[in-house]
Protein backbone atom coordinates (compact mmCIF):
# COMPACT_ATOMS: atom_id res chain seq x y z
CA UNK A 1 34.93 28.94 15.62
CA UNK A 2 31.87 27.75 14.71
CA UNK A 3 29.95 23.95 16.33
CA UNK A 4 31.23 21.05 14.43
CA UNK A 5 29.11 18.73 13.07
CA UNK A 6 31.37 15.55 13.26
CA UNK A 7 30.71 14.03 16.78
CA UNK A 8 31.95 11.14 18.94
CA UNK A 9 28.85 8.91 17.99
CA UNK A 10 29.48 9.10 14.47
CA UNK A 11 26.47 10.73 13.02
CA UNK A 12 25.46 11.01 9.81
CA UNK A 13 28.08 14.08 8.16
CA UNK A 14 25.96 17.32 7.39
CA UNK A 15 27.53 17.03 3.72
CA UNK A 16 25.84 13.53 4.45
CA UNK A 17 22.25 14.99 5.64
CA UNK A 18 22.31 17.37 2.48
CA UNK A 19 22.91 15.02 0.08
CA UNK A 20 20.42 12.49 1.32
CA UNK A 21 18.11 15.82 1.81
CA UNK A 22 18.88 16.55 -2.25
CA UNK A 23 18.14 13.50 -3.37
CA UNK A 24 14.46 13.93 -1.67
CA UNK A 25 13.86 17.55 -3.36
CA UNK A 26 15.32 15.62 -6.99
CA UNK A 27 12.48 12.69 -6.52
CA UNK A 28 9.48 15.47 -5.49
CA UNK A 29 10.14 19.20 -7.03
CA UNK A 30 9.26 17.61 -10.21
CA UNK A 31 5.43 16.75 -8.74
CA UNK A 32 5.53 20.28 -7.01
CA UNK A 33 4.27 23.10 -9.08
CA UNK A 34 6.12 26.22 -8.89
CA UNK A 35 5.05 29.26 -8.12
CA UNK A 36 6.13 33.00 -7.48
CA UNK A 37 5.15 36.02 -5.95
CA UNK A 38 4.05 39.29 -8.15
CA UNK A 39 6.64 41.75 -8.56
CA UNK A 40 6.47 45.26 -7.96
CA UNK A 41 3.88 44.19 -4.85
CA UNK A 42 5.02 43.18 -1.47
CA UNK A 43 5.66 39.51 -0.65
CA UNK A 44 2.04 38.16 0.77
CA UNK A 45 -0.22 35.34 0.50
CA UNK A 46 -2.27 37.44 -2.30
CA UNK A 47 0.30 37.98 -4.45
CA UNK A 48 1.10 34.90 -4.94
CA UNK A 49 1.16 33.25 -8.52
CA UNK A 50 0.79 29.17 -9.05
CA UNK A 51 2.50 28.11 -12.13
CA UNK A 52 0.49 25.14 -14.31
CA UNK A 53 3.65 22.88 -14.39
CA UNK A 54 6.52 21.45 -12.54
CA UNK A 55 9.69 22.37 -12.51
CA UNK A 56 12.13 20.15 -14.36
CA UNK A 57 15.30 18.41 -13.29
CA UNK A 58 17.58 16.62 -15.39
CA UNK A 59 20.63 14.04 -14.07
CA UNK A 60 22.92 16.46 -15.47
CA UNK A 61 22.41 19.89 -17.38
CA UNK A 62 24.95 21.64 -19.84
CA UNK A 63 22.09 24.12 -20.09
CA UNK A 64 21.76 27.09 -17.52
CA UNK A 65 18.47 26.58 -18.04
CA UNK A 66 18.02 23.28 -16.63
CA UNK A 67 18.76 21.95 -13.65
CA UNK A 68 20.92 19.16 -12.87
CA UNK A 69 21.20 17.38 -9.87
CA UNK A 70 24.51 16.57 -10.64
CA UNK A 71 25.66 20.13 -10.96
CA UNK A 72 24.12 21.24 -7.54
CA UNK A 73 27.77 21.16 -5.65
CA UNK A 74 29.11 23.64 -8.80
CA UNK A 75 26.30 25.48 -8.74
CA UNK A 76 25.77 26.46 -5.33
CA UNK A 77 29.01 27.09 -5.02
CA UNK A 78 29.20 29.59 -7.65
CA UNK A 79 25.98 31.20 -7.28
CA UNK A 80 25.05 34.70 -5.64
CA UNK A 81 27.94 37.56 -6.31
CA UNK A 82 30.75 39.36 -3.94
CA UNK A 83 28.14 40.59 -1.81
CA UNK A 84 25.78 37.67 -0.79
CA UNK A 85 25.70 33.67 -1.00
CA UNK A 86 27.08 31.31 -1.82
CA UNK A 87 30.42 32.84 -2.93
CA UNK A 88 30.72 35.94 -1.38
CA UNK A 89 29.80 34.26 2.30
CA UNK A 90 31.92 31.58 1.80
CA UNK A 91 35.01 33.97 0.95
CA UNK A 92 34.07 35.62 3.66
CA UNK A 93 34.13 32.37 6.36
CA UNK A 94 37.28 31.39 4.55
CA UNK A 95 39.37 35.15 5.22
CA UNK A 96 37.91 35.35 8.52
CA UNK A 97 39.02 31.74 9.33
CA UNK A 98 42.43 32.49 7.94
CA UNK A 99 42.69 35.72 10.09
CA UNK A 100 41.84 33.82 13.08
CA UNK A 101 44.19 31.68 12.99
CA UNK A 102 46.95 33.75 12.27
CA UNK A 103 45.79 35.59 15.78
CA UNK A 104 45.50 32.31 17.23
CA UNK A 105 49.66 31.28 16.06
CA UNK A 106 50.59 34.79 17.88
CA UNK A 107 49.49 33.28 21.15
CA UNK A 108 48.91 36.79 22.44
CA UNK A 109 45.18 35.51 23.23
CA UNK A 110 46.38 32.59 25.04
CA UNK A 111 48.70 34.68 26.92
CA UNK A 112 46.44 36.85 27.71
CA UNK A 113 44.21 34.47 29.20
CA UNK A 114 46.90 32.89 31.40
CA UNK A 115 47.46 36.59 32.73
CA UNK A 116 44.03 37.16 33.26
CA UNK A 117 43.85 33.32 35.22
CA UNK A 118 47.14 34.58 37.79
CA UNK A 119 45.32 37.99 38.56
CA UNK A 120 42.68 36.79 39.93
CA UNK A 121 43.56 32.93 40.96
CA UNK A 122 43.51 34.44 44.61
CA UNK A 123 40.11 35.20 44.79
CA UNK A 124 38.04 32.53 42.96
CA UNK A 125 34.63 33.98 42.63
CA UNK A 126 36.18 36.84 40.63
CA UNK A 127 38.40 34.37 38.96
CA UNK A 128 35.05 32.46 37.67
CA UNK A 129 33.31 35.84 36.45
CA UNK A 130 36.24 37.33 34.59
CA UNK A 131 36.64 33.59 32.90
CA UNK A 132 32.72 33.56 32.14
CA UNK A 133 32.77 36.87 30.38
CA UNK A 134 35.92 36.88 28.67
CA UNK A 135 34.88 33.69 27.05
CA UNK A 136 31.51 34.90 26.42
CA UNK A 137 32.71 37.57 24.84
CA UNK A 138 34.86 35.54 22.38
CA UNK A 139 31.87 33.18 21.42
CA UNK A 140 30.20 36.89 20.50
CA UNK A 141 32.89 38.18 18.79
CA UNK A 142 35.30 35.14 17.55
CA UNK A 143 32.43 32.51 17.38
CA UNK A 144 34.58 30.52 19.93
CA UNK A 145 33.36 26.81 20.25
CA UNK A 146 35.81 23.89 20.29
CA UNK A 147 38.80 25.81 20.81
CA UNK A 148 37.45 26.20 24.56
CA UNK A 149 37.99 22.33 25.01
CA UNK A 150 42.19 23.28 25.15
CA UNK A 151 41.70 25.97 27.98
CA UNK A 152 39.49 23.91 29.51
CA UNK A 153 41.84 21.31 30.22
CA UNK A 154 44.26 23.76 31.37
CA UNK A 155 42.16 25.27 34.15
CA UNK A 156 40.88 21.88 35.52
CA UNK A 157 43.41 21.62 37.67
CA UNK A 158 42.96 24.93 38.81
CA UNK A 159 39.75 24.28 39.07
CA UNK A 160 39.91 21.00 41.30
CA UNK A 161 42.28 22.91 43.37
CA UNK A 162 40.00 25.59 44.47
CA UNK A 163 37.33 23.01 45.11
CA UNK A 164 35.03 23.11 42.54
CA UNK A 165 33.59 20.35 40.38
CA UNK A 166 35.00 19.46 37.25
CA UNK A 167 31.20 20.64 35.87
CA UNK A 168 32.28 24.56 36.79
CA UNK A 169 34.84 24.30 34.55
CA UNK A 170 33.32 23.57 31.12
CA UNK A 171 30.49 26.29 32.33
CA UNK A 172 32.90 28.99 32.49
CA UNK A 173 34.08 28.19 28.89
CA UNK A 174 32.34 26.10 26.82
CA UNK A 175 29.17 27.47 27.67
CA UNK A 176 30.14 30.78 28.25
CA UNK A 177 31.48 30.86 24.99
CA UNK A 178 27.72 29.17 23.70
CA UNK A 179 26.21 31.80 25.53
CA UNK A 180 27.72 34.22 24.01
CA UNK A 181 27.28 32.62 20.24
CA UNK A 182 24.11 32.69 20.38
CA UNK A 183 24.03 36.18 21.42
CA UNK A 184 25.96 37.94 19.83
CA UNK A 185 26.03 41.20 17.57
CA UNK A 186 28.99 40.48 15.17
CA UNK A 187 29.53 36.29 15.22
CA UNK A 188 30.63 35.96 11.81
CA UNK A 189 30.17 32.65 11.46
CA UNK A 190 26.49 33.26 12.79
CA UNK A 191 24.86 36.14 13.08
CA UNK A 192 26.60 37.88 10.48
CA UNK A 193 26.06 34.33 7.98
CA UNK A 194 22.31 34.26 8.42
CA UNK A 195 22.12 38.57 8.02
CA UNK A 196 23.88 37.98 4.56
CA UNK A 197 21.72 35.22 3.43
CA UNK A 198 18.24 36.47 4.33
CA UNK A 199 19.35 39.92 2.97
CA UNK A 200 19.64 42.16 5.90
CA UNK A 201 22.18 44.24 6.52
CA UNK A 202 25.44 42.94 8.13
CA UNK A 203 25.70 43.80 11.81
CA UNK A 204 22.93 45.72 12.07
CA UNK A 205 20.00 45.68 14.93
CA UNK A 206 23.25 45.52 17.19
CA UNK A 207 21.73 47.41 20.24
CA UNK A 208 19.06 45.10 21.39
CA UNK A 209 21.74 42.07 20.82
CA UNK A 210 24.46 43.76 22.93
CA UNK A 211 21.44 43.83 25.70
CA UNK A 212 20.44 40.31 25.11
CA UNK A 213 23.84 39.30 25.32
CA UNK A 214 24.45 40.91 28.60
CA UNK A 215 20.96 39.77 30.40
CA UNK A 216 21.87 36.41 29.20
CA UNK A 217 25.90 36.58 30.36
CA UNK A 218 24.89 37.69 33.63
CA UNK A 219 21.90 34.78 34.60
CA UNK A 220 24.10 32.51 32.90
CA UNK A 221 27.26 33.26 35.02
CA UNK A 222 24.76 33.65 38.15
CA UNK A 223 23.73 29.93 37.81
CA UNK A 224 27.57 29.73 37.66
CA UNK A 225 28.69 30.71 40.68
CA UNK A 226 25.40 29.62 42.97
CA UNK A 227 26.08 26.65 41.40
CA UNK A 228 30.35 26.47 42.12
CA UNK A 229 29.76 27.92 45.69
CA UNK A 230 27.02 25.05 46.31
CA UNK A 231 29.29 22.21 45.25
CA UNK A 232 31.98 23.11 46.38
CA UNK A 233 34.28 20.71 48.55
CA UNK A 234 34.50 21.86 52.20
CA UNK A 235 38.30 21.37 52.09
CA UNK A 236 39.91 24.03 49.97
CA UNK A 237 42.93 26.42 49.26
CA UNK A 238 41.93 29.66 48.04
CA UNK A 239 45.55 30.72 47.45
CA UNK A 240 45.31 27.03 44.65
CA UNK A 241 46.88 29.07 41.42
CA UNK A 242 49.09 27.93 38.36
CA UNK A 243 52.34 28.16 38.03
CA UNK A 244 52.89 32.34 37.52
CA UNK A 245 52.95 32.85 33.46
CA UNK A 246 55.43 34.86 31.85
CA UNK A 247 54.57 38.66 31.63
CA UNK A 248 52.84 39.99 28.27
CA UNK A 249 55.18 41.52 25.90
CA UNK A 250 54.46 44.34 23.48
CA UNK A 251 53.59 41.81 20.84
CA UNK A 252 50.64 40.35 23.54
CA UNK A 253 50.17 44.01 24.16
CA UNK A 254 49.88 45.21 20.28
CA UNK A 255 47.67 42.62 18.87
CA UNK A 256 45.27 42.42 21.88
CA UNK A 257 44.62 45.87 21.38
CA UNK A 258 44.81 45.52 17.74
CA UNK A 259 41.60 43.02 18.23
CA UNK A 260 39.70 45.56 20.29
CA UNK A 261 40.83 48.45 17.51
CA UNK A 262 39.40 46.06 14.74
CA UNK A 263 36.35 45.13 16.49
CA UNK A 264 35.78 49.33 17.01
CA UNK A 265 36.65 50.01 13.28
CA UNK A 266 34.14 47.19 12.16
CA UNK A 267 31.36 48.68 14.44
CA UNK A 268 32.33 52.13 12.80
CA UNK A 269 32.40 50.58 9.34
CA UNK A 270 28.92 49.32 9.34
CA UNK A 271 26.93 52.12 11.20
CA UNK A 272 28.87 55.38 9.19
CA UNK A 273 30.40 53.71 6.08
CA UNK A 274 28.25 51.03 4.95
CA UNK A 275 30.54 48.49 4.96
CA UNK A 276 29.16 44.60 3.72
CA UNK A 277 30.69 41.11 3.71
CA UNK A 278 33.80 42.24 1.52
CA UNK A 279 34.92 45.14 3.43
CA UNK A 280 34.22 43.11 7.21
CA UNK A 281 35.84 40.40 5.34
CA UNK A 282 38.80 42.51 4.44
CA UNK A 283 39.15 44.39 8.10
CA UNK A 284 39.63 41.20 9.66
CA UNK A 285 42.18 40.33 6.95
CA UNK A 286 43.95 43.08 8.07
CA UNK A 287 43.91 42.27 11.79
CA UNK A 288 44.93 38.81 10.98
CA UNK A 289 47.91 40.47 8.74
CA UNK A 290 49.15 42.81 11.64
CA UNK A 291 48.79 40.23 14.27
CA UNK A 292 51.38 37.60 11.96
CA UNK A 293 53.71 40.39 11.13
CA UNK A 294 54.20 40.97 14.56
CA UNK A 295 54.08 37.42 15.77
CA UNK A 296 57.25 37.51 12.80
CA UNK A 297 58.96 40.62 13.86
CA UNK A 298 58.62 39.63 17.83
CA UNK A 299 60.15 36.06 17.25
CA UNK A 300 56.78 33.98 18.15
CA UNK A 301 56.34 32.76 14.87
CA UNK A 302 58.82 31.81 11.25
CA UNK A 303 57.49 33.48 7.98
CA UNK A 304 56.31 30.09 6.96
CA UNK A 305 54.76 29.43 10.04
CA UNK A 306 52.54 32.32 9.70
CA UNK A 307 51.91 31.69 6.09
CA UNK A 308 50.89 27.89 7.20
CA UNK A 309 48.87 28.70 10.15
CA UNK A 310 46.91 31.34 8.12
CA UNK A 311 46.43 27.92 5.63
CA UNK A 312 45.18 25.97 8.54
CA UNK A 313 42.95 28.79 9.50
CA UNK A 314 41.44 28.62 6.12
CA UNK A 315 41.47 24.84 6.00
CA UNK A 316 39.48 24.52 9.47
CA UNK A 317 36.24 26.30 7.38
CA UNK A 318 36.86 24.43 4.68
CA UNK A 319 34.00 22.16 5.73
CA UNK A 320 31.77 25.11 6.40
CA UNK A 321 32.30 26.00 3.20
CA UNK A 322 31.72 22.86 1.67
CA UNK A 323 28.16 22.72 3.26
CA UNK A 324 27.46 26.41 2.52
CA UNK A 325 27.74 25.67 -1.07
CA UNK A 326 25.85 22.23 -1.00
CA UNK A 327 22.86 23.93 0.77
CA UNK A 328 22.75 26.99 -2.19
CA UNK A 329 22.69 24.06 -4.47
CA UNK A 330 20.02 22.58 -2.55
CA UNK A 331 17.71 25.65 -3.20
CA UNK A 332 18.21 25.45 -6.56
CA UNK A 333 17.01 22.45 -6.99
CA UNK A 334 14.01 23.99 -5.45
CA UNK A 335 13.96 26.37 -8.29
CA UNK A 336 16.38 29.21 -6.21
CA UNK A 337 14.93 31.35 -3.48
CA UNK A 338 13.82 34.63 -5.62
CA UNK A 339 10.06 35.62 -4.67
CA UNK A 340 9.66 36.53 -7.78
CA UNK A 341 10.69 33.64 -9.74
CA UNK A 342 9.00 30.38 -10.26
CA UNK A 343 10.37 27.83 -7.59
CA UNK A 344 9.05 24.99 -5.07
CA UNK A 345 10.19 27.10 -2.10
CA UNK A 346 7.84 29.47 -2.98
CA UNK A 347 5.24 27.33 -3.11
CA UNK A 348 6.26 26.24 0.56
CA UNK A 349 6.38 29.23 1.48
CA UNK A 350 2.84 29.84 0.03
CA UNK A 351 1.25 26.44 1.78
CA UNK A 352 2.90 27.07 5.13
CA UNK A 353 1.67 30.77 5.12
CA UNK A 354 -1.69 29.75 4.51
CA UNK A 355 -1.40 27.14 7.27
CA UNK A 356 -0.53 29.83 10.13
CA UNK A 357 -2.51 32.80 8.33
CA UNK A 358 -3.91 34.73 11.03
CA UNK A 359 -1.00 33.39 13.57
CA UNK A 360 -0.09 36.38 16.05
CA UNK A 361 2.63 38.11 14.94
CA UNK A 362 4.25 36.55 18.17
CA UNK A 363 3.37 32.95 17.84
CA UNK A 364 4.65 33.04 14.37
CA UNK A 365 8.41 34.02 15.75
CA UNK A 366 8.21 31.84 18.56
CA UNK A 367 7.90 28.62 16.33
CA UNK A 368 10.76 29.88 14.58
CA UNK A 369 12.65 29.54 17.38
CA UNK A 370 11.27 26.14 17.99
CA UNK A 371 11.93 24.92 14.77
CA UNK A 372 15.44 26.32 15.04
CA UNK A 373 16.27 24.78 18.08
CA UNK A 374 15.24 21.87 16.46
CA UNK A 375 16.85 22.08 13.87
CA UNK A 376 20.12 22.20 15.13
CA UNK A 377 19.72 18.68 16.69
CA UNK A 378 20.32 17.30 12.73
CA UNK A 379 22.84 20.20 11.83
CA UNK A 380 25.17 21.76 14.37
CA UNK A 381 26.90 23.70 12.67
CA UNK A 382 25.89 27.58 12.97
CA UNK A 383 27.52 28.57 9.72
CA UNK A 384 25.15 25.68 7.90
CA UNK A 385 22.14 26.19 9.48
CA UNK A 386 22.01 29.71 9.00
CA UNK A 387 22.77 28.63 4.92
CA UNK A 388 19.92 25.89 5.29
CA UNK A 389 17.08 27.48 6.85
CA UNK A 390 16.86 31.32 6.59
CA UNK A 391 15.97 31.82 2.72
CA UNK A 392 12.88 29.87 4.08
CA UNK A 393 12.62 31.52 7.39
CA UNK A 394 12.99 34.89 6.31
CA UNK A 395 10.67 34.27 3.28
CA UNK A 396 7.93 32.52 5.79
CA UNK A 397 8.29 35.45 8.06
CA UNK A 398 7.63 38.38 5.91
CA UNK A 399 4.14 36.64 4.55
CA UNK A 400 3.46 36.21 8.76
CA UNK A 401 3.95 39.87 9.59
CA UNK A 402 7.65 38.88 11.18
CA UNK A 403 10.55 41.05 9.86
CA UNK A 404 14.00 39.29 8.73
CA UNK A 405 15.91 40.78 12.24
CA UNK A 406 13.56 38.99 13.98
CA UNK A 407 13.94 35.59 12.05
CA UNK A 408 17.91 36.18 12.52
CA UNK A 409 17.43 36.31 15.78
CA UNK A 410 14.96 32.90 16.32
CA UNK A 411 17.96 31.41 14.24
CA UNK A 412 20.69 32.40 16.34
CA UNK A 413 18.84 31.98 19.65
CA UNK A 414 17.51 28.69 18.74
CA UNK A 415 21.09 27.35 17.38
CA UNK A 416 23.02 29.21 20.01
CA UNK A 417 21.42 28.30 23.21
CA UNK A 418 20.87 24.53 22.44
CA UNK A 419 24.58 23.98 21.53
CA UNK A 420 24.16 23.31 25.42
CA UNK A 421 23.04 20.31 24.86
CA UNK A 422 22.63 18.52 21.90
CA UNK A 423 24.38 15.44 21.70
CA UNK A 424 25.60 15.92 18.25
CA UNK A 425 27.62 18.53 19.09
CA UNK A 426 30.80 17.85 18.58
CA UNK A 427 32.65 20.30 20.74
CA UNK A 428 30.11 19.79 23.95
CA UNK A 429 30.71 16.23 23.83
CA UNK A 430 34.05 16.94 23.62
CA UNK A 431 34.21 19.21 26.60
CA UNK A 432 32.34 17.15 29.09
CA UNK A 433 34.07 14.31 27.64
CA UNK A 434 37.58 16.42 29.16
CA UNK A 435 35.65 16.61 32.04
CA UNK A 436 34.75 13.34 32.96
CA UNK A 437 30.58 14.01 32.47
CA UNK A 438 28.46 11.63 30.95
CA UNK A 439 26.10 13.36 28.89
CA UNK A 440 23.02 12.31 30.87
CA UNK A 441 24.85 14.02 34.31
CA UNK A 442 25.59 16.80 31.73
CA UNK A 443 21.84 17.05 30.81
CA UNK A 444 20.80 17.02 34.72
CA UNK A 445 23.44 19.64 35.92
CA UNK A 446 22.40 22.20 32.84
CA UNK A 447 18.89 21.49 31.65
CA UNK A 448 17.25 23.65 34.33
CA UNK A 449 19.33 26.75 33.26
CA UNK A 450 18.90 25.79 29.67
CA UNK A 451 14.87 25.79 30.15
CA UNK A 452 15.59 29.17 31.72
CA UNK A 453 17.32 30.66 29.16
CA UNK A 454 14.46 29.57 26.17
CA UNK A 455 12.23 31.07 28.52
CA UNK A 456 14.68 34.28 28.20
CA UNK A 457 14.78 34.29 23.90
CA UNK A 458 10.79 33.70 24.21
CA UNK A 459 10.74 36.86 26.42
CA UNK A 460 13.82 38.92 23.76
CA UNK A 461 11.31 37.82 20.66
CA UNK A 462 8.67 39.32 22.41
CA UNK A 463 10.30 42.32 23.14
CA UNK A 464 11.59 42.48 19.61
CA UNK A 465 8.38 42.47 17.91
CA UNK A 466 6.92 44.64 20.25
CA UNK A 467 9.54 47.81 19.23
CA UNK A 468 9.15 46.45 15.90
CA UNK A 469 12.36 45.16 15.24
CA UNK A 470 14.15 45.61 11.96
């Protein structure tokens, strides 16, 4: 679902990171003085209000006045309401999660890749693009990351039969599926994460994503097959396929559809009805409950067994929930993110604004997406960074003139496009690890395309603050 952050090398845990990171704002918020931003007046340098002392933090608080730094965890995991963070994102990830894997128990998605892998097995460039988009399109709309590493080692030997490198494997699915993660229009683990938390409408601004998406599918899936066709071993059988799999049955054929039925309601739900975390939340509830009724009713799957792999669903953003609420509690040891309320985050805010004043508009969002990208070297996981970094991106880029769509989008671009190739990526490691690449032949097969494609978000930024994205 959404990019680990346990890898192979044994990095530090995010929880890790964030704790060492709270124990740094403890020792210096209380030599930071906090200020706020005048309300009633739009967020700006001028507006800005320096308090004459310090925020306080005690070891532990039974006041809600005070803050402890023993009570972060607690706190940021209670904070924020139904609609926003921490706990009405985190029940969000959690129902999603459960509803996920409930579809993924049914196997209908499985089969239906296996079907889609026999059609076209005969003709291998069009078995390659179908692959490249249909997992692109479940990073975009599933948030598909290390769940690509079990197809992957299914169609290696498919793969090795038509002649192609071991390499054009993991392209057609992990980073397909990365591709279309950091793309994408409705990610809920992404896109829709960091919309909640900087306070812009969930799912909106879809349009110019669905294009960015698609220009970035089709390069992507170019350098694909060049790439395939160019490597390619001179000896070959075209005719190479798996064993033929089992037809799909009406319970493939009724939750498939159900997925494209939800994904259409959800679209319809957030353009005409207004719909927020808990009703997107509760739609895919409901697509997770009519996929495991049927899974029940067709035979695939035990009433327990549903009930348990809805549990495991839960369970696998469990740790995405974990750091969601450790990184609320981190701003409140910064005094909490509101503008209009004393806190050291305003004050950074404040001091980096005055630091870039006068910064095109432009330059201003293409840092962002610098400091995304590098951001996601330390924390990998999509759901986390978005949590970590975009009350302070969103806040930095209203006082530069750069509207919260934009800063989503520097978030997800940044995070999205260098799951490529960050070594602490737990699920890339693990798919070139299935493929028998080191990560230095990784980095030399991919880092031309993945210069190519930063050179494609600088160009989408640009476009999106010249139409004035919102």
């Amino acid at each position: 679902m959404s990019s680990p952050a346990a890898t192979p090398s044994r990095a530090p845990d995010t929880l890790l990171v964030l704790l060492g990171v709270a124990v740094f704002f403890a020792v210096l918020v209380p030599f930071v003085p906090a200020g706020w931003f005048l309300a009633g007046q739009p967020v700006s340098l001028a507006s800005y209000q320096q308090g004459t002392s310090p925020l306080s933090i005690a070891l532990f608080s039974s006041d809600d006045s005070v803050t402890g730094f023993l009570n972060l965890f607690f706190d940021g995991f209670t904070s924020g309401g139904r609609e926003s963070a921490a706990i009405g994102v985190i029940a969000f990830v959690l129902t999603v999660g459960g509803a996920f894997g409930l579809i993924q128990a049914s196997g209908a998605v499985d089969n239906g890749l296996k079907r889609l892998i026999a059609a076209t097995g005969d003709h291998p460039r069009l078995l390659l693009s179908a692959l490249f988009v249909a997992f692109s399109l479940g990073g975009a709309v599933f948030g598909m990351g290390e769940e690509t590493i079990a197809f992957l080692a299914l169609l290696l030997p498919l793969i090795r039969q038509l002649g192609y490198p071991p390499e054009t494997g993991v392209m057609v699915t992990y980073m397909a599926s990365q591709i279309g993660f950091g793309t994408s229009w409705m990610n809920p683990f992404s896109v829709a994460v960091a919309q909640g938390v900087a306070g812009v409408p969930l799912l909106s601004g879809a349009p110019l994503r669905m294009a960015v998406w698609a220009s970035f599918t089709a390069a992507a899936l170019a350098f694909t097959l060049r790439y395939a066709q160019r490597h390619r071993a001179a000896t070959h059988s075209d005719h190479a396929v798996l064993a033929a799999p089992a037809p799909l049955t009406w319970v493939d054929h009724s939750i498939l559809l159900a997925v494209l039925a939800t994904v259409a309601w959800i679209i319809w739900g957030v353009v005409a009805g207004g719909y927020y975390i808990p009703e997107i939340a509760t739609q895919f509830f409901a697509l997770g409950l009519f996929a495991g009724t049927l899974a029940v009713i067709g035979g695939r799957l035990h009433a327990n067994d549903a009930a348990a792999a809805f549990v495991e669903g839960v369970r696998a953003l469990v740790p995405t929930a974990l750091v969601i609420a450790l990184a609320k509690g981190l701003l409140g040891l910064l005094g909490g993110s509101d503008p209009h309320a004393p806190s050291v985050l305003n004050t950074m805010l404040y001091v980096i604004g005055n630091a870039i004043e006068g910064t095109p508009e432009l330059i201003a969002a293409w840092g962002m997406l610098l400091a995304q990208a590098g951001f996601n070297f330390f924390v990998s996981s999509g759901s986390a960074q978005a949590t970590i970094t975009m009350p302070l991106m969103a806040g930095l880029g209203e006082l530069v003139g750069v509207s919260k769509q934009i800063s989503v989008l520097c978030f997800q671009l940044g995070d999205g496009l260098t799951n490529l190739v960050i070594p602490t990526s737990g699920a890339m490691m693990g798919a070139i690890g299935v493929a028998g690449l080191s990560w230095l032949a990784w980095i030399r097969i991919i880092g031309r395309l993945v210069l190519g494609l930063l050179a494609m978000a600088a160009l989408a930024i640009a476009v999106a603050v010249g139409i004035g994205y919102v």
